[in-house]
N, C-alpha and C. Protein backbone atom coordinates (compact mmCIF):
# COMPACT_ATOMS: atom_id res chain seq x y z
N UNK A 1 -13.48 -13.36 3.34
CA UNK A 1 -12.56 -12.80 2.35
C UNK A 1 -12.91 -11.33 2.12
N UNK A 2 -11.64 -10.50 2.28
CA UNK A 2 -11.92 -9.13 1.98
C UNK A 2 -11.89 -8.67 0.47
N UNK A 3 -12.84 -8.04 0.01
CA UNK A 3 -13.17 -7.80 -1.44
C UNK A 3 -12.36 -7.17 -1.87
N UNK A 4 -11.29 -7.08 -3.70
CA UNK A 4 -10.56 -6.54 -3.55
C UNK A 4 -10.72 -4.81 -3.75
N UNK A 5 -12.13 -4.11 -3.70
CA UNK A 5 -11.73 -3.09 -3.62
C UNK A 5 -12.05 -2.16 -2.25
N UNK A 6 -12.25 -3.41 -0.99
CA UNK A 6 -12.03 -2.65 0.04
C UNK A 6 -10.76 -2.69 0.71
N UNK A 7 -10.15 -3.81 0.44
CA UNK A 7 -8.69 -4.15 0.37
C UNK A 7 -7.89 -2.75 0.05
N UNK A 8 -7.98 -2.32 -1.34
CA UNK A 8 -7.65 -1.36 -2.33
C UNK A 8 -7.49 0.37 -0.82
N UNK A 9 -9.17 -0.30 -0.79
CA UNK A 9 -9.46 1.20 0.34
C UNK A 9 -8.35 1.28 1.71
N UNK A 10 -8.59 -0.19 2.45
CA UNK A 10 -7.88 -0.49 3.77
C UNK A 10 -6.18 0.54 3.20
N UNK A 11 -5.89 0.05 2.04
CA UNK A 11 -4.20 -0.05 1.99
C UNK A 11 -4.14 1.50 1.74
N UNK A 12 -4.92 1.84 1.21
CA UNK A 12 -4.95 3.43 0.20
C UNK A 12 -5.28 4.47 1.72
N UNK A 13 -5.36 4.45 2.13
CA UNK A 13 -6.27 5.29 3.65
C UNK A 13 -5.18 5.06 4.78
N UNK A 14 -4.40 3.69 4.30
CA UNK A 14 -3.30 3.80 5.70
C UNK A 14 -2.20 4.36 5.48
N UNK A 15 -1.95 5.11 4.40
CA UNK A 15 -1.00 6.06 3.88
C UNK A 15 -1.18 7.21 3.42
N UNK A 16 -2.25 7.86 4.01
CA UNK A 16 -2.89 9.43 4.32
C UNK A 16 -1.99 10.08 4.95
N UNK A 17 -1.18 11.56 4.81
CA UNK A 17 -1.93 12.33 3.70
C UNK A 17 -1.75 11.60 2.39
N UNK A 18 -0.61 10.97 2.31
CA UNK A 18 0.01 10.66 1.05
C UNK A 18 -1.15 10.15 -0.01
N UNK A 19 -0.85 10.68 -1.11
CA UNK A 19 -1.49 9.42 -2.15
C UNK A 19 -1.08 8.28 -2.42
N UNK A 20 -1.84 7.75 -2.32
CA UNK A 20 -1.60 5.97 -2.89
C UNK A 20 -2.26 5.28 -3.48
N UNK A 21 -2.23 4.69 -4.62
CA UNK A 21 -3.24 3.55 -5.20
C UNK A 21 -2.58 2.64 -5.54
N UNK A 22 -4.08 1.86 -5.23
CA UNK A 22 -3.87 0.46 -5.20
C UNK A 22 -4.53 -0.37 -6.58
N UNK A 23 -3.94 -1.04 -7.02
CA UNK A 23 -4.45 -1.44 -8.24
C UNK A 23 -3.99 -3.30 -7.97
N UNK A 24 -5.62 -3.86 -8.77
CA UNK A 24 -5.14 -4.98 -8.46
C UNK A 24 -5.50 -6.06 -9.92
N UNK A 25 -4.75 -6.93 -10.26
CA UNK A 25 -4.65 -7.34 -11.53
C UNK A 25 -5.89 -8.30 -12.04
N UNK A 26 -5.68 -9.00 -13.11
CA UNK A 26 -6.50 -10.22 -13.08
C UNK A 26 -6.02 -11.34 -12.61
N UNK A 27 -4.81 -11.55 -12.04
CA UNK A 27 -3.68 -12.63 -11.83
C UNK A 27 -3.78 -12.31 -10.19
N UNK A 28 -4.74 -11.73 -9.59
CA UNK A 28 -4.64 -11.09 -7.90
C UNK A 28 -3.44 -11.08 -7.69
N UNK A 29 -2.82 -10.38 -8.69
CA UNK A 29 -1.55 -9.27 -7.65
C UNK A 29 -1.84 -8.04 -7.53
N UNK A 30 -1.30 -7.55 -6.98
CA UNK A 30 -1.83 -6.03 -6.41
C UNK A 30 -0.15 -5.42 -6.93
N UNK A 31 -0.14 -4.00 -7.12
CA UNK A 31 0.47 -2.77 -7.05
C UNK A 31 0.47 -1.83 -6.37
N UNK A 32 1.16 -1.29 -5.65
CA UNK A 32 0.82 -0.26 -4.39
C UNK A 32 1.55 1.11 -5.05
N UNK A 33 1.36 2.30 -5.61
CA UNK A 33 1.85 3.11 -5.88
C UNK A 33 2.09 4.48 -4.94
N UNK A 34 2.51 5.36 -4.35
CA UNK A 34 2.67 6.22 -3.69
C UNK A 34 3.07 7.64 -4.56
N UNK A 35 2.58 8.44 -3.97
CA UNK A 35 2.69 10.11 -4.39
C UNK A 35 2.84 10.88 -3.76
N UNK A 36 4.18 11.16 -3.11
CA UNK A 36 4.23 11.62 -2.20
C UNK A 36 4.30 13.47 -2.55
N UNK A 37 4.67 13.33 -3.37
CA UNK A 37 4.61 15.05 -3.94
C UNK A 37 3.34 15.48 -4.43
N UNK A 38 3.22 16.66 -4.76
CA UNK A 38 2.34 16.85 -6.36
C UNK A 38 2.81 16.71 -7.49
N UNK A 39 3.87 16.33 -8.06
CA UNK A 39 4.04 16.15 -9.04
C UNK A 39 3.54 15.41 -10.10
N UNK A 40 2.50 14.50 -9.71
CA UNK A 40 1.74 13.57 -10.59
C UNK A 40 2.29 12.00 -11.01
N UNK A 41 3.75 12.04 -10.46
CA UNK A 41 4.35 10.88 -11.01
C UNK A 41 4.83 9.89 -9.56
N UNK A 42 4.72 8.63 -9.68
CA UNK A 42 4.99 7.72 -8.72
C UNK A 42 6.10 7.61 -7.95
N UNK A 43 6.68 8.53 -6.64
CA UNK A 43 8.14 8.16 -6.64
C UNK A 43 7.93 6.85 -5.80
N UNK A 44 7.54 6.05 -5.52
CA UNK A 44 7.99 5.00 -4.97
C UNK A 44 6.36 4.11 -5.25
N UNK A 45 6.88 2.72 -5.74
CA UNK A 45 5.75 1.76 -6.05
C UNK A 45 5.97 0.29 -5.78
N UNK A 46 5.62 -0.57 -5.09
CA UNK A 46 5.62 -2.34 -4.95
C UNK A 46 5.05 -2.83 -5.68
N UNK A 47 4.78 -4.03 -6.46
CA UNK A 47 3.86 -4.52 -7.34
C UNK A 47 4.50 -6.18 -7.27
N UNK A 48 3.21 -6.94 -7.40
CA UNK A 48 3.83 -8.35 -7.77
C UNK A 48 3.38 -8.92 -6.58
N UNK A 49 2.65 -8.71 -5.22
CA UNK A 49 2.02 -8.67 -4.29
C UNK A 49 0.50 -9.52 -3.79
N UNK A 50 0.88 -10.58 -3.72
CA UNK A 50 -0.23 -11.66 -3.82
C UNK A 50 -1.52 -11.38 -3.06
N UNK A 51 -2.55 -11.02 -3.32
CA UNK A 51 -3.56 -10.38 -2.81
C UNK A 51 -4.50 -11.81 -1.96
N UNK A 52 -3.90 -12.92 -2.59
CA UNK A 52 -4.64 -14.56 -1.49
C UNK A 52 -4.01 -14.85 -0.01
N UNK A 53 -3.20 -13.78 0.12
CA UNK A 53 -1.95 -14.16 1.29
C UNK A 53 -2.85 -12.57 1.83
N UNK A 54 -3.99 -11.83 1.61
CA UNK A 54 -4.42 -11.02 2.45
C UNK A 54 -5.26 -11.25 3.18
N UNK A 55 -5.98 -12.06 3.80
CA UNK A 55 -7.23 -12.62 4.03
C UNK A 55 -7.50 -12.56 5.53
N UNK A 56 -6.96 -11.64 6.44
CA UNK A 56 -7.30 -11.12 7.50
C UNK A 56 -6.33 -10.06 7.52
N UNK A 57 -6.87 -9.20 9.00
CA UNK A 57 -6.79 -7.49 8.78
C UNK A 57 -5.11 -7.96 9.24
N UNK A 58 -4.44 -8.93 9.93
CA UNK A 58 -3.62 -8.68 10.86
C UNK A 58 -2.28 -8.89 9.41
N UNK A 59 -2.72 -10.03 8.38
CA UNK A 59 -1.84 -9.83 7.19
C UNK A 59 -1.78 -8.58 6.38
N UNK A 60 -3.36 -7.77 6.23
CA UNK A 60 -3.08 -6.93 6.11
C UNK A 60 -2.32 -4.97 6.49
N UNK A 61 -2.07 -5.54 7.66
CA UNK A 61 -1.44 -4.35 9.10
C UNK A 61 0.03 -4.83 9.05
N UNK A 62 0.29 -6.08 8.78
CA UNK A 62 1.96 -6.63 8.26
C UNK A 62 2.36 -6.35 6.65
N UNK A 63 1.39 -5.98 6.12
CA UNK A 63 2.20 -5.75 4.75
C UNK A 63 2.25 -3.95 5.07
N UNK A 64 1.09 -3.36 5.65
CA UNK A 64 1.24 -1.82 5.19
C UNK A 64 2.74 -1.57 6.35
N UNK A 65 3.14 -2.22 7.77
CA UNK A 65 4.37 -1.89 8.07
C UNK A 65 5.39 -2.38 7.54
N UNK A 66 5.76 -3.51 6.12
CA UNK A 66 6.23 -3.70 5.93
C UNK A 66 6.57 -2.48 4.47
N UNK A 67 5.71 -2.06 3.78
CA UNK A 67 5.87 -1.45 2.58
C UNK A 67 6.09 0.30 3.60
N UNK A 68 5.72 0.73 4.24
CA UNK A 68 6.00 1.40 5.56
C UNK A 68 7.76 1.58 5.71
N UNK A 69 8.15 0.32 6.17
CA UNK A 69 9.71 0.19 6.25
C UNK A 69 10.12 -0.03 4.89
N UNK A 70 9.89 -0.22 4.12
CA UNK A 70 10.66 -0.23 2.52
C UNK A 70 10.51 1.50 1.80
N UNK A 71 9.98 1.95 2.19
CA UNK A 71 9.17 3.29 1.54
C UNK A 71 10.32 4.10 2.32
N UNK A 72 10.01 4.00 3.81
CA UNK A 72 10.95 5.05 4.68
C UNK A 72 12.46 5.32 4.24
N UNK A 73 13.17 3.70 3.57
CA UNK A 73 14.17 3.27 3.89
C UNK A 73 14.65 4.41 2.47
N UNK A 74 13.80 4.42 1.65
CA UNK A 74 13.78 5.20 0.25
C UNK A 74 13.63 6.29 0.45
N UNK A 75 13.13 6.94 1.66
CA UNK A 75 13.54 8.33 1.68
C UNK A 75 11.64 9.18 1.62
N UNK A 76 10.82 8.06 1.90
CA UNK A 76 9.51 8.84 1.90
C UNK A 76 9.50 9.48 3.16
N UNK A 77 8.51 10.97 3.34
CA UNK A 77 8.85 11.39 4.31
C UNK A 77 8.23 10.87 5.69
N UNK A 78 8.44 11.12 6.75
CA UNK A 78 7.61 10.31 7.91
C UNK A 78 6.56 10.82 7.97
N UNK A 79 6.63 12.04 7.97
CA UNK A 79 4.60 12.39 7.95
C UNK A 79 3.73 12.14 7.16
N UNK A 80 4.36 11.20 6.02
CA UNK A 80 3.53 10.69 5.22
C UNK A 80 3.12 8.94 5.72
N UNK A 81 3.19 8.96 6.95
CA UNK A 81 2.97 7.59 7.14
C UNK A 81 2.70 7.45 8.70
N UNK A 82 1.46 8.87 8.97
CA UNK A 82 0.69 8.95 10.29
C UNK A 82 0.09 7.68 10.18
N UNK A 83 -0.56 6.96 9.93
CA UNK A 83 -1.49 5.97 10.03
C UNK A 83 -1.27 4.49 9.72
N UNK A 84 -2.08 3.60 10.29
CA UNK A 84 -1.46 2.06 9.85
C UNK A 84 -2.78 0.94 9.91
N UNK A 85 -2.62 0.35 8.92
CA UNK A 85 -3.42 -1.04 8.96
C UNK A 85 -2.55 -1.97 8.57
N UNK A 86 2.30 -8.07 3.37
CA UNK A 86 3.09 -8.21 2.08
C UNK A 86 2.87 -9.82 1.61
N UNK A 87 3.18 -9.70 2.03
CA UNK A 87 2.58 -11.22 1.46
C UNK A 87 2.20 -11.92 2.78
């Protein structure tokens, strides 16, 4: 089982340059927030994200292309999503 704050790291690092955090509850759901500006405020965030359905790298490399294709579809930019590792 991956701990949840390397989890946190895996998801946060595969969306470099961009900012992203990952926050995860007492209920193990997770929140994925993105920053794609400087502006300080979240334009695009997932939350509600069952963190027991992560439990190898290959679920976790299917959620970051899946939040990947939901993010794009919203208009994040592509160079914010050089790199890659949902339920």
């Amino acid at each position: 089982m991956i701990s949840p704050l390397e989890l946190c790291q895996i998801i946060e690092s595969a969306f470099l340059p961009t900012r992203c955090v990952c926050k995860i509850d007492g209920e193990g759901r997770m929140t994925v927030n993105l920053y794609p500006s400087q502006k300080g405020h979240a334009s695009f965030f997932v939350d509600g994200i069952r963190v027991d359905t992560l439990s190898s790298i290959r679920a976790i490399a299917n959620l970051v292309s899946e939040l990947r294709l939901e993010f794009s579809q919203k208009g994040l930019p592509e160079h914010s999503m050089c790199r890659a590792v949902r339920r």
